[in-house]
Structure formats: structure tokens, C-alpha cells
Protein backbone atom coordinates (compact mmCIF):
# COMPACT_ATOMS: atom_id res chain seq x y z
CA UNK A 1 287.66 -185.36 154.77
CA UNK A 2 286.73 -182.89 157.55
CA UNK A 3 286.63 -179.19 157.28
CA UNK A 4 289.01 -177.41 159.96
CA UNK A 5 288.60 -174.67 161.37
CA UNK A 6 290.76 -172.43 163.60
CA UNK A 7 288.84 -169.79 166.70
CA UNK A 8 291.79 -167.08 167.00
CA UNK A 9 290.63 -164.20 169.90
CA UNK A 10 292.59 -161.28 171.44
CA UNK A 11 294.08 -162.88 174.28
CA UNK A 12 295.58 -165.88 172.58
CA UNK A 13 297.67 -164.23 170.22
CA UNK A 14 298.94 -162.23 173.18
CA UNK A 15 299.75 -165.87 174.67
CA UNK A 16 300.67 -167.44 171.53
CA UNK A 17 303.34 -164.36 171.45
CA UNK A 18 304.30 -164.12 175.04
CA UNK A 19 305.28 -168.04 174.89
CA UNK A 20 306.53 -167.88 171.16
CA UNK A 21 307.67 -164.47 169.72
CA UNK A 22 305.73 -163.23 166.28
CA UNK A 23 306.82 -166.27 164.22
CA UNK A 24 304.26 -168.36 166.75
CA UNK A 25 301.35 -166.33 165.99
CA UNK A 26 302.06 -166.06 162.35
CA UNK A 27 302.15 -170.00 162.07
CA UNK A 28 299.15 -170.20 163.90
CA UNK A 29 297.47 -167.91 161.86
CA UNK A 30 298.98 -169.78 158.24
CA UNK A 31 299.28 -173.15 159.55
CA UNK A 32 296.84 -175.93 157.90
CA UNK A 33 293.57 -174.77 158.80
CA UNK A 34 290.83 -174.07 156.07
CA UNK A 35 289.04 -171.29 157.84
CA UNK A 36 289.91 -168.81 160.80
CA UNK A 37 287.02 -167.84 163.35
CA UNK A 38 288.45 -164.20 164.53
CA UNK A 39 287.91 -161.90 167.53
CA UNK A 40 287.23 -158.47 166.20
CA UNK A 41 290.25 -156.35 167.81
CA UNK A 42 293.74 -157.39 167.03
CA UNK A 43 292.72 -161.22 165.93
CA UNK A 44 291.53 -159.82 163.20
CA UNK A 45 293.63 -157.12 162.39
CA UNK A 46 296.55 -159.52 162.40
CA UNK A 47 294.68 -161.47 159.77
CA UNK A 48 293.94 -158.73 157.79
CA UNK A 49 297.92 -157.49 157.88
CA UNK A 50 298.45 -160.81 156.85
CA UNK A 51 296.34 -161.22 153.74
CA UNK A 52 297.50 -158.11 152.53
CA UNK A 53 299.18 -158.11 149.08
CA UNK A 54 300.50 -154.66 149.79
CA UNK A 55 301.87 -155.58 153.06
CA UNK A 56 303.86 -158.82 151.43
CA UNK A 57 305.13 -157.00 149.00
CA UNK A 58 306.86 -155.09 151.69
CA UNK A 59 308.80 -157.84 153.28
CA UNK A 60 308.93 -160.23 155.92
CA UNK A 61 311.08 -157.98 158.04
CA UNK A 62 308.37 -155.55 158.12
CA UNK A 63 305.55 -157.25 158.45
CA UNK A 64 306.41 -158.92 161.53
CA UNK A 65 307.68 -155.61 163.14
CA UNK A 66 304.68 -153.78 162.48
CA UNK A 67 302.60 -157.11 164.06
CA UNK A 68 305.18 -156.75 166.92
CA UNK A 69 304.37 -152.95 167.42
CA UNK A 70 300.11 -154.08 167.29
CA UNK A 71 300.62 -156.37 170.13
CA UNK A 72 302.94 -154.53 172.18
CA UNK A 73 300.18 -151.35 172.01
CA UNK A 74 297.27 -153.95 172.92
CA UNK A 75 299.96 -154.72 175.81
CA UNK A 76 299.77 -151.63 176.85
CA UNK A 77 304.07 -151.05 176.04
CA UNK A 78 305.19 -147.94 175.59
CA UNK A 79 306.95 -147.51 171.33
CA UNK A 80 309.40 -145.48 173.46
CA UNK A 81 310.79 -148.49 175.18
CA UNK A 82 311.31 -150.74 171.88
């Protein structure tokens, strides 16, 4: 049995999100992989959102909006526009 591991930096969660929506980078980030490799920035920010007990207790809903409102700032879109 191998040990996988998964390199996650800045630019492809803006990808995996520009082809995918939110749901794509959260699968990439929780799919089967036994460790993640992360940029320091919003790779890892993501992850951290995502491991969060406090944040899951909040909801799905919320979760992913506040991950939507991460990238779109690293994007460089204005809040005022969404």
C-alpha cells in the first residue's frame, strides 16, 4: 500500500474553481488522499476553514460562501459586485 499525497498551491485552487465552482476545490481538498502538501496563502487557509469544527458546525451553506468570498478577494473581485 502506498502513501498518497496531494501538493495543493495558490493558483490551482483558483483553476480548480474557475473550471469547477467551490464544490471542485472542496473535493480536491477531501478527496482520498492521506496527506495535503499546501502553499502558504489561500491553499492553506482553505484547509484550515475546512478542518475547522467551528466552521462545520456552521453549515455547508456557509462554509462554501465564505471559501467563495477568499478566492474571489485573491481574484482581485470586488464584495460589491457579488
Amino acid at each position: 500500500m502506498g502513501f498518497h499525497k496531494r501538493r495543493i498551491d495558490n493558483q490551482q485552487v483558483i483553476s480548480l474553481f474557475k473550471s469547477g465552482g467551490i464544490e471542485n476545490v472542496i473535493t480536491w481538498y477531501t478527496g482520498k488522499v492521506d496527506a495535503l502538501i499546501l502553499e502558504t496563502g489561500l491553499a492553506s487557509t482553505i484547509n484550515d476553514i475546512l478542518a475547522d469544527d467551528e466552521w462545520a458546525t456552521l453549515g455547508k451553506a456557509k462554509t462554501q460562501e465564505h471559501l467563495i468570498k477568499l478566492i474571489q478577494k485573491e481574484l482581485g473581485v470586488d464584495e460589491t459586485l457579488t
